[in-house]
N, C-alpha and C. Protein backbone atom coordinates (compact mmCIF):
# COMPACT_ATOMS: atom_id res chain seq x y z
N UNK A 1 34.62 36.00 57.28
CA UNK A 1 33.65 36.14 56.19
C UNK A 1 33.28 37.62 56.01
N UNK A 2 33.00 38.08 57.11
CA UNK A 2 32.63 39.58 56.78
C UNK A 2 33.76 40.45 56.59
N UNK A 3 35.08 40.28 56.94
CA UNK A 3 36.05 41.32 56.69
C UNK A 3 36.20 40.71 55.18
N UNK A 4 36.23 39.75 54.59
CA UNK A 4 36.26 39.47 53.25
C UNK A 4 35.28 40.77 52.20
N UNK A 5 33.49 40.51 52.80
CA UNK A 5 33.14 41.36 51.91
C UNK A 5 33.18 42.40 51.97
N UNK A 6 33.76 43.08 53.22
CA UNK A 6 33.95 44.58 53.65
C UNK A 6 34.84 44.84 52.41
N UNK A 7 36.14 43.75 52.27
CA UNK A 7 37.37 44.00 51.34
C UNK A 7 36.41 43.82 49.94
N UNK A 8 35.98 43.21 49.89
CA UNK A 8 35.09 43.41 47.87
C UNK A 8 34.28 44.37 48.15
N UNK A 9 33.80 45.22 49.15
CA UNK A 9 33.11 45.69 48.53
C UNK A 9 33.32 47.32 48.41
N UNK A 10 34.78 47.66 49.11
CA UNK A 10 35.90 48.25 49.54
C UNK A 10 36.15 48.70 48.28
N UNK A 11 36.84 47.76 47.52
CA UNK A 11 37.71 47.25 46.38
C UNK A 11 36.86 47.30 44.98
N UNK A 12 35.33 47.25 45.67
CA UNK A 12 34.44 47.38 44.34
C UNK A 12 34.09 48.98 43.87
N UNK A 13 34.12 49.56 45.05
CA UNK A 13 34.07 51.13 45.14
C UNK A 13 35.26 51.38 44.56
N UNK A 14 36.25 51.08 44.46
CA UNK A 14 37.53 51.58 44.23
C UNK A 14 37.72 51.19 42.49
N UNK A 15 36.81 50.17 42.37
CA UNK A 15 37.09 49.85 40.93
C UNK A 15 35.85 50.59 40.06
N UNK A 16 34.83 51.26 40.45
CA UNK A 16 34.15 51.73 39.94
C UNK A 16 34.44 53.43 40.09
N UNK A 17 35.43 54.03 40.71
CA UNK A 17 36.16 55.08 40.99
C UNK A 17 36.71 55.46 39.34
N UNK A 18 37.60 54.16 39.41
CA UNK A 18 38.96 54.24 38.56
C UNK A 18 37.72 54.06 37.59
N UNK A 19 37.07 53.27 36.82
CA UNK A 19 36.17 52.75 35.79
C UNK A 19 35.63 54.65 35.07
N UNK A 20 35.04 55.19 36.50
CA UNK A 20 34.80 56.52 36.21
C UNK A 20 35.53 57.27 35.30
N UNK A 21 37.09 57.57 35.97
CA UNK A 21 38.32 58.17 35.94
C UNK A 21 39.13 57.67 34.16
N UNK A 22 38.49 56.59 34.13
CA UNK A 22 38.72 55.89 33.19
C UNK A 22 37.86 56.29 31.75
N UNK A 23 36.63 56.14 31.79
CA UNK A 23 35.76 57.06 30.97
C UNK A 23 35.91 58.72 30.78
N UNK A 24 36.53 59.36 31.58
CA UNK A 24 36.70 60.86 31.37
C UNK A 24 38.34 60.81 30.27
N UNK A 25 38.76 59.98 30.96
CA UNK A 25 40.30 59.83 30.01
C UNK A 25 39.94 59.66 28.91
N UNK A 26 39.17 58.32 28.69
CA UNK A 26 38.74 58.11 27.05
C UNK A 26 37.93 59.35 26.22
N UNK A 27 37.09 59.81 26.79
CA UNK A 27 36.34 60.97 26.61
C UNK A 27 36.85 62.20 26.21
N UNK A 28 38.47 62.67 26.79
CA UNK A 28 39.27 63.15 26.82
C UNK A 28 39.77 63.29 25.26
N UNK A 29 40.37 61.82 25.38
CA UNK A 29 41.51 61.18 24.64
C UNK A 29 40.87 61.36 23.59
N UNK A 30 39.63 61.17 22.96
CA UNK A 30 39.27 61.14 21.96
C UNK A 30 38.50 62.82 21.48
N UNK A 31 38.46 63.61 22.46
CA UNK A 31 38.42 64.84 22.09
C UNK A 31 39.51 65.67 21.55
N UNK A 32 40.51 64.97 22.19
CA UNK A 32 41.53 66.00 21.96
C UNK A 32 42.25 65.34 20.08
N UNK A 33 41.82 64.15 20.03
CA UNK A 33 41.96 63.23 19.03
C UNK A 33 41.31 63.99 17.94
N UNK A 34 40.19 64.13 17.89
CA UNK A 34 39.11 65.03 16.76
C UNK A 34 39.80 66.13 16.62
N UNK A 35 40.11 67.17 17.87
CA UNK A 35 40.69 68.24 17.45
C UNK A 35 41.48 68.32 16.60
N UNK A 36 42.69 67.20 16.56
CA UNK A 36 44.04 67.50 16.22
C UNK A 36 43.96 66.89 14.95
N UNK A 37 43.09 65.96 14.32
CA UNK A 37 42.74 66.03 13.06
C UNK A 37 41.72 66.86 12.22
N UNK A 38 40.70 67.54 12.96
CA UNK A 38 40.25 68.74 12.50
C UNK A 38 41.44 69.83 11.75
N UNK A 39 42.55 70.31 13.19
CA UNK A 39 43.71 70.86 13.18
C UNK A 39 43.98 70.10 11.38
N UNK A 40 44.99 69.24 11.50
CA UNK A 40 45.47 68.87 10.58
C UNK A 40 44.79 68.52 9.00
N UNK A 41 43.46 68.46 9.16
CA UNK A 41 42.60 68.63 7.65
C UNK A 41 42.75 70.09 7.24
N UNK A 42 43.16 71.01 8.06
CA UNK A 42 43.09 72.18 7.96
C UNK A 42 44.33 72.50 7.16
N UNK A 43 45.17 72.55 7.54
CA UNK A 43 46.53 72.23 6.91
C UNK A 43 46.94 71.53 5.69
């Protein structure tokens, strides 16, 4: 029972890591997104 929640709660850290890692990408993704149609209205 307890090596179970050691593993969720292991695994919950690890998914709130990536969740993080995950929001900077989108954050990213959509900056670099604005730019490149800024860029291209320009044009």
């Amino acid at each position: 029972m307890t090596a179970i929640y050691i593993y969720i709660q292991h695994n919950f850290r690890l998914m709130v890591e990536v969740c993080k890692f995950a929001d900077i990408c989108r954050e990213m993704q959509q900056h670099f997104t604005r730019k490149f149609i800024k860029q291209t209205k320009h044009v």
